[in-house]
C-alpha atoms as a PDB file:
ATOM      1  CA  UNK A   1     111.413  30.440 103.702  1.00  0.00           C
ATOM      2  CA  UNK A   2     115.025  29.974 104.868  1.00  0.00           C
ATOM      3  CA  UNK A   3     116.510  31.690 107.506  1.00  0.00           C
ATOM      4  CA  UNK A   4     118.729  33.752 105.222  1.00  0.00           C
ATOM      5  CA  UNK A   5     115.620  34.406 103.336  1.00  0.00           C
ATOM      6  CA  UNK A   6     114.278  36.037 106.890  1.00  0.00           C
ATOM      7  CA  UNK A   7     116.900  38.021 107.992  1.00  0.00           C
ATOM      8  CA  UNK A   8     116.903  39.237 104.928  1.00  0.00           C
ATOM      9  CA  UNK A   9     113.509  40.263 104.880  1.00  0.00           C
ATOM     10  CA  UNK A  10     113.754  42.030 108.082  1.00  0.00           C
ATOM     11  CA  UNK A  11     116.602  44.177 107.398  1.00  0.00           C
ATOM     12  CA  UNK A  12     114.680  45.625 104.330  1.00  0.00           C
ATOM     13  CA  UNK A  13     111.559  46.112 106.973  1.00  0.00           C
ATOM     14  CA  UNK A  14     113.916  47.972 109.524  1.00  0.00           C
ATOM     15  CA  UNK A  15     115.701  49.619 106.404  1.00  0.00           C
ATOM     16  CA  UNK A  16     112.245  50.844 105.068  1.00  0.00           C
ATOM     17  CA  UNK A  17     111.189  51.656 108.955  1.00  0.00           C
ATOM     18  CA  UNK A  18     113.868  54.116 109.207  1.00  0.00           C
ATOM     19  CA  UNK A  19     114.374  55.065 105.373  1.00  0.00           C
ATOM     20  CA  UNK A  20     114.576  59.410 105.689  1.00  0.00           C
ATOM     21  CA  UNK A  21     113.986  59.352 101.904  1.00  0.00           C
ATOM     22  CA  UNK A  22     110.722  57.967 101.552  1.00  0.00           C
ATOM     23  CA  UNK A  23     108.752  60.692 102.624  1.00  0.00           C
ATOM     24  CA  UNK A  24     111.405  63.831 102.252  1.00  0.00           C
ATOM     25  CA  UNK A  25     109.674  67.022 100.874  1.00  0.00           C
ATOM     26  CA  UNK A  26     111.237  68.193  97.484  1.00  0.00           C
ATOM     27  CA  UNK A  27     114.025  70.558  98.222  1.00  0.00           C
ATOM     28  CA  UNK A  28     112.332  73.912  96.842  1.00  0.00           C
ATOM     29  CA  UNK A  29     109.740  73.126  99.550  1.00  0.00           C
ATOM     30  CA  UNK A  30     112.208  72.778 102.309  1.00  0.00           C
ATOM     31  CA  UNK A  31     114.039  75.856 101.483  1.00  0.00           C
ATOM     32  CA  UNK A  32     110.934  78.007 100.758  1.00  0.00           C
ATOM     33  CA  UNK A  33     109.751  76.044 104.968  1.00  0.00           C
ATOM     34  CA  UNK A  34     113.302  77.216 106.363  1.00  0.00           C
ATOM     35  CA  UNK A  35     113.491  80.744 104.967  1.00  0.00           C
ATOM     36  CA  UNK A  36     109.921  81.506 105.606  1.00  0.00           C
ATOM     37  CA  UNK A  37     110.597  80.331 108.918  1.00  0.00           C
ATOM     38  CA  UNK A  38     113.749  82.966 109.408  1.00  0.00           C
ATOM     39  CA  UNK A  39     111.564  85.782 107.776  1.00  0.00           C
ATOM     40  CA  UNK A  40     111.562  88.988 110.430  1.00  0.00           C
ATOM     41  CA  UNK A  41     108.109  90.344 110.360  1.00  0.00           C
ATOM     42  CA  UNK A  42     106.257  92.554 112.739  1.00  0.00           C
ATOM     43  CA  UNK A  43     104.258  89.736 113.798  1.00  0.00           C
ATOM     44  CA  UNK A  44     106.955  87.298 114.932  1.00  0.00           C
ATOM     45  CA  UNK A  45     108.612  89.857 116.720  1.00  0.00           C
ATOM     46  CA  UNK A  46     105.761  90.772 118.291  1.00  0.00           C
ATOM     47  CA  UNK A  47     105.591  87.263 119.397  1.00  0.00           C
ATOM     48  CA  UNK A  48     109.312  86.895 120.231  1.00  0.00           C
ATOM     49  CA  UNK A  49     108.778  89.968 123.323  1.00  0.00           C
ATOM     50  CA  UNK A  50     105.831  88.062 124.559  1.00  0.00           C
ATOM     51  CA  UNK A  51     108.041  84.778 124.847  1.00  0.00           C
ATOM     52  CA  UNK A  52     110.829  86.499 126.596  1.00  0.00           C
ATOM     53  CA  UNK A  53     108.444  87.830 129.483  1.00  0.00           C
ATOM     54  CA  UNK A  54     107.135  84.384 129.303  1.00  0.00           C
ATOM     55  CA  UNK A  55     110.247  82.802 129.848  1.00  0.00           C
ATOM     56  CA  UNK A  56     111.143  85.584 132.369  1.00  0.00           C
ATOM     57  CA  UNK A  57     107.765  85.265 134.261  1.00  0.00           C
ATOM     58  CA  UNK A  58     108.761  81.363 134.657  1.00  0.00           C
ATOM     59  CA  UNK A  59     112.288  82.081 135.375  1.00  0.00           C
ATOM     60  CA  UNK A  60     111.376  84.642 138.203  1.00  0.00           C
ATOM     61  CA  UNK A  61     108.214  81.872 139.308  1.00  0.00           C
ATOM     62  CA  UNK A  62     110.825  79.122 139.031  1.00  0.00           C
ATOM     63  CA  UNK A  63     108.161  77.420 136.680  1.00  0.00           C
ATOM     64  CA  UNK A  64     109.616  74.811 134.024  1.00  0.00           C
ATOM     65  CA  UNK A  65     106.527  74.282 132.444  1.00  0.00           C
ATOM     66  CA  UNK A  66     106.176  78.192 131.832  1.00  0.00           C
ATOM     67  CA  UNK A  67     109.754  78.331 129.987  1.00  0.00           C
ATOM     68  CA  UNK A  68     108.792  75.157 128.265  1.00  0.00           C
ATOM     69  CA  UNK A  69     105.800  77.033 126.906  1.00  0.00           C
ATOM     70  CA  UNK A  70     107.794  80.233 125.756  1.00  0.00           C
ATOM     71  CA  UNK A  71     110.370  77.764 124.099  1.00  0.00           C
ATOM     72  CA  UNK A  72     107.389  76.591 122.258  1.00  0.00           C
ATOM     73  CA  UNK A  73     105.693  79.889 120.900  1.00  0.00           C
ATOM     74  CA  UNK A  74     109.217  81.463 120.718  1.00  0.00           C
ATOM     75  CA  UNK A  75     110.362  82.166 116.698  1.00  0.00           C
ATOM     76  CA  UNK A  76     113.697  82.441 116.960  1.00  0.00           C
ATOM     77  CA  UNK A  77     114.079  79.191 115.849  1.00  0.00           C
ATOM     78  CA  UNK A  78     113.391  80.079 112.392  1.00  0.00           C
ATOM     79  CA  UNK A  79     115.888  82.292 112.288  1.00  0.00           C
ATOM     80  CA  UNK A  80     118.492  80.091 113.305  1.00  0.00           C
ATOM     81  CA  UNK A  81     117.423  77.355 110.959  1.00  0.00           C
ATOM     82  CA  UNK A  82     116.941  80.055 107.767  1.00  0.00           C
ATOM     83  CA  UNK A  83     121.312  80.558 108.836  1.00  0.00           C
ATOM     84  CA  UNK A  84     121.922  77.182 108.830  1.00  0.00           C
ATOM     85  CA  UNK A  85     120.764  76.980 105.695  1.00  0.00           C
ATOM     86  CA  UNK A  86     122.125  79.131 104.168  1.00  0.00           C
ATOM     87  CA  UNK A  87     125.326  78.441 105.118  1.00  0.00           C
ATOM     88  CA  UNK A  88     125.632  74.652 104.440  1.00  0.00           C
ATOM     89  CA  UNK A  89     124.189  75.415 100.604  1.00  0.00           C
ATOM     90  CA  UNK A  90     127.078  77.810 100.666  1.00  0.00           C
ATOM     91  CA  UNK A  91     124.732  80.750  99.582  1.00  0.00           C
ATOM     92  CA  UNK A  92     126.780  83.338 102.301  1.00  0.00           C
ATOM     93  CA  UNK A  93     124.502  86.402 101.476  1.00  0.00           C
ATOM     94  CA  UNK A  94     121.567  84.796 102.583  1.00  0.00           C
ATOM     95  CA  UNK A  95     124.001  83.729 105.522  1.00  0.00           C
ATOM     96  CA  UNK A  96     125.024  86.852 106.416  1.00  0.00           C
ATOM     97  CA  UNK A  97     121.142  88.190 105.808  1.00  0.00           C
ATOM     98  CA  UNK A  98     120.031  85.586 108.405  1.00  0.00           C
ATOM     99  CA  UNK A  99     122.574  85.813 110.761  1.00  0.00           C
ATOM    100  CA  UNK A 100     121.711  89.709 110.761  1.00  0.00           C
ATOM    101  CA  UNK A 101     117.962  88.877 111.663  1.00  0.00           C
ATOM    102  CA  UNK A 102     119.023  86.628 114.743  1.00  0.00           C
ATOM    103  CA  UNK A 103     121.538  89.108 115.755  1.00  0.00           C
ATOM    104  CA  UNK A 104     118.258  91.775 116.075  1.00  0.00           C
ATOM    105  CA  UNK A 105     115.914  88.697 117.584  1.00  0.00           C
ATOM    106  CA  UNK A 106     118.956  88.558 120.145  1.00  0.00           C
ATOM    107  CA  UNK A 107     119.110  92.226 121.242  1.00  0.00           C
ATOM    108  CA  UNK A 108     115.363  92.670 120.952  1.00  0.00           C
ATOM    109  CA  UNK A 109     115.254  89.717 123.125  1.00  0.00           C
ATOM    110  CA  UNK A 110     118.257  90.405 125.628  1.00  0.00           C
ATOM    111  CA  UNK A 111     116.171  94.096 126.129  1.00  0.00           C
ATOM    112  CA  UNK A 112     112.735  92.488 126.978  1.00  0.00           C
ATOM    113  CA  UNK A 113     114.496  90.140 129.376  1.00  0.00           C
ATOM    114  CA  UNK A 114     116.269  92.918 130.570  1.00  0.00           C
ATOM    115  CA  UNK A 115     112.686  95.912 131.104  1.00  0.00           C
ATOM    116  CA  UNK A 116     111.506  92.716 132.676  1.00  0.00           C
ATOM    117  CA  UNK A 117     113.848  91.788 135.317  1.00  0.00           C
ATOM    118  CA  UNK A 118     114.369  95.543 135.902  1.00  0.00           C
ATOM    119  CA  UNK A 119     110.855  95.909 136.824  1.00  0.00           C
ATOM    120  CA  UNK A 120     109.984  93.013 138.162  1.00  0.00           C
ATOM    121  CA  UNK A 121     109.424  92.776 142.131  1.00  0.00           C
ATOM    122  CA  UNK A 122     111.747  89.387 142.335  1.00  0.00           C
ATOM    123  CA  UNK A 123     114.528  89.913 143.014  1.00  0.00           C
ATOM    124  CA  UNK A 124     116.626  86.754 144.259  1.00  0.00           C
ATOM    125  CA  UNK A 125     118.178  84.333 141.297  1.00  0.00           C
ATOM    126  CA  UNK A 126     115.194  80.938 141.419  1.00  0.00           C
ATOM    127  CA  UNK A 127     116.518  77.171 141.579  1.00  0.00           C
ATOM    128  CA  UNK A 128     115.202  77.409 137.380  1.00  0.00           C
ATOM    129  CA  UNK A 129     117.395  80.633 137.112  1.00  0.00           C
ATOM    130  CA  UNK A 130     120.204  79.040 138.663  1.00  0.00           C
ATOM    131  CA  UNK A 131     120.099  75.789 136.374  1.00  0.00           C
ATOM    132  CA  UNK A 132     120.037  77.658 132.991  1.00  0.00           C
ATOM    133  CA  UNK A 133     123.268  79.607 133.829  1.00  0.00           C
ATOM    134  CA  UNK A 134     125.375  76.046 134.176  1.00  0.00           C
ATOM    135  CA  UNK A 135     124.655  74.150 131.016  1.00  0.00           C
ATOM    136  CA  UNK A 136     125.905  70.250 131.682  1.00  0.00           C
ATOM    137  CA  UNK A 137     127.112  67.908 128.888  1.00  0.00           C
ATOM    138  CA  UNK A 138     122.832  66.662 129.043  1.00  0.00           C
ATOM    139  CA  UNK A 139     121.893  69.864 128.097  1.00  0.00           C
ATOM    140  CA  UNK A 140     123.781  69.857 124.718  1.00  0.00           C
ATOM    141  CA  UNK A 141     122.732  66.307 124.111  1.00  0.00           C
ATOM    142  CA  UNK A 142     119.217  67.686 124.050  1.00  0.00           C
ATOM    143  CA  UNK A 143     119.794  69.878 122.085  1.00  0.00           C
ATOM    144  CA  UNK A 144     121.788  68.261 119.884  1.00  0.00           C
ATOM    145  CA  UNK A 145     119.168  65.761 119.352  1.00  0.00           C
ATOM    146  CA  UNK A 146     115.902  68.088 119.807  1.00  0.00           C
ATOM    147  CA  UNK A 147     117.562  70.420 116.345  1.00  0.00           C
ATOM    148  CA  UNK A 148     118.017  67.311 114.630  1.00  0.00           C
ATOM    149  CA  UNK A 149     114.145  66.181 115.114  1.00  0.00           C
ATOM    150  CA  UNK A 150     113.661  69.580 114.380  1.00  0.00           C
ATOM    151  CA  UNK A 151     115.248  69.501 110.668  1.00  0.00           C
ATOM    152  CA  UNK A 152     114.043  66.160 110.019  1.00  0.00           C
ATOM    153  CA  UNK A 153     110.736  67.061 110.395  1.00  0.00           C
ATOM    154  CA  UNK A 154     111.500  70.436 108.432  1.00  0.00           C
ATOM    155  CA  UNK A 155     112.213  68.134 106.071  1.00  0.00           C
ATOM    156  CA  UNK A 156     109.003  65.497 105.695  1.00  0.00           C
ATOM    157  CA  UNK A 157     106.420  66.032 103.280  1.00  0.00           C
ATOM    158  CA  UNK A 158     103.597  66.125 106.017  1.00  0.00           C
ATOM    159  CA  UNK A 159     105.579  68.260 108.579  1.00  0.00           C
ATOM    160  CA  UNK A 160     104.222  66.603 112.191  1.00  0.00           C
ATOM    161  CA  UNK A 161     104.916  67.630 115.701  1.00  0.00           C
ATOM    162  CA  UNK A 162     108.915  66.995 114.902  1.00  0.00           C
ATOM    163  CA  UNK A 163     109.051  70.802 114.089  1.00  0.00           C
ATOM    164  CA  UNK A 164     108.455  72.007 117.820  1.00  0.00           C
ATOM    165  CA  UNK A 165     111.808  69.932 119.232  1.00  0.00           C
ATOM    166  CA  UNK A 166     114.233  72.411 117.375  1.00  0.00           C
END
């Protein structure tokens, strides 16, 4: 085999190795993942309060770990995807419907943060508290990158652990 032969040979591996389309879900399953995912039901609501006082438990305790761990369990992701969605398939009611829903998470979230600071005994902004109010030019990278797992992996027939970066 000649060198050109080679080379040749390992740009199609590395061009297979990275290949997005091999293994992309059909796109009525991705939109039926991404609008389930933005659906507002009692449950994920439900779910959203507990991850606020979760988050503001770890923000008052000064506890990455314990924000990490609300980020995780946290829905409002879906919400936020279901928008994006329907705004770059041009399909504005389901936009605007979308948008509405993560308008709600945000108030409904805003006012658990909010009982919760109230009553809690802690009083004095924590080193964690301090570091989410100044967002650095690392912070968008992340998440930059960690919503762009996040839709690949919306996006993969056999949807793995790339969901929970977004």
């Amino acid at each position: 085999m000649s060198l050109k032969e080679k080379n040749e040979t390992i740009k199609e591996k590395v061009r297979k190795a990275f290949s997005l389309s091999a293994d992309s879900a059909s796109h009525e399953e991705i939109r039926e993942r991404l609008l389930d995912g933005g659906q507002l039901t009692g449950t994920n609501m439900c779910v959203l309060v507990c991850a606020m006082v979760i988050a503001s438990v770890g923000l008052n305790m000064s506890s990455t770990a314990v924000i990490i761990g609300a980020m995780l369990i946290s829905p409002i992701m879906g919400s936020i995807l279901a928008s994006a969605y329907g705004n770059v398939s041009a399909d504005y009611p389901l936009f605007t419907n979308h948008m509405v829903g993560f308008g709600l998470q945000i108030a409904i979230s805003v006012a658990a943060a909010s009982i919760y600071f109230f009553l809690s005994p802690v009083k004095e902004p924590t080193a964690e508290l301090i570091a989410r109010t100044g967002p650095t030019f690392y912070d968008v990278l992340i998440a930059f990158f960690g919503g762009l797992a996040g839709i690949i992996g919306q996006t993969r027939i056999d949807k793995a652990n790339t969901v929970i970066p977004g």
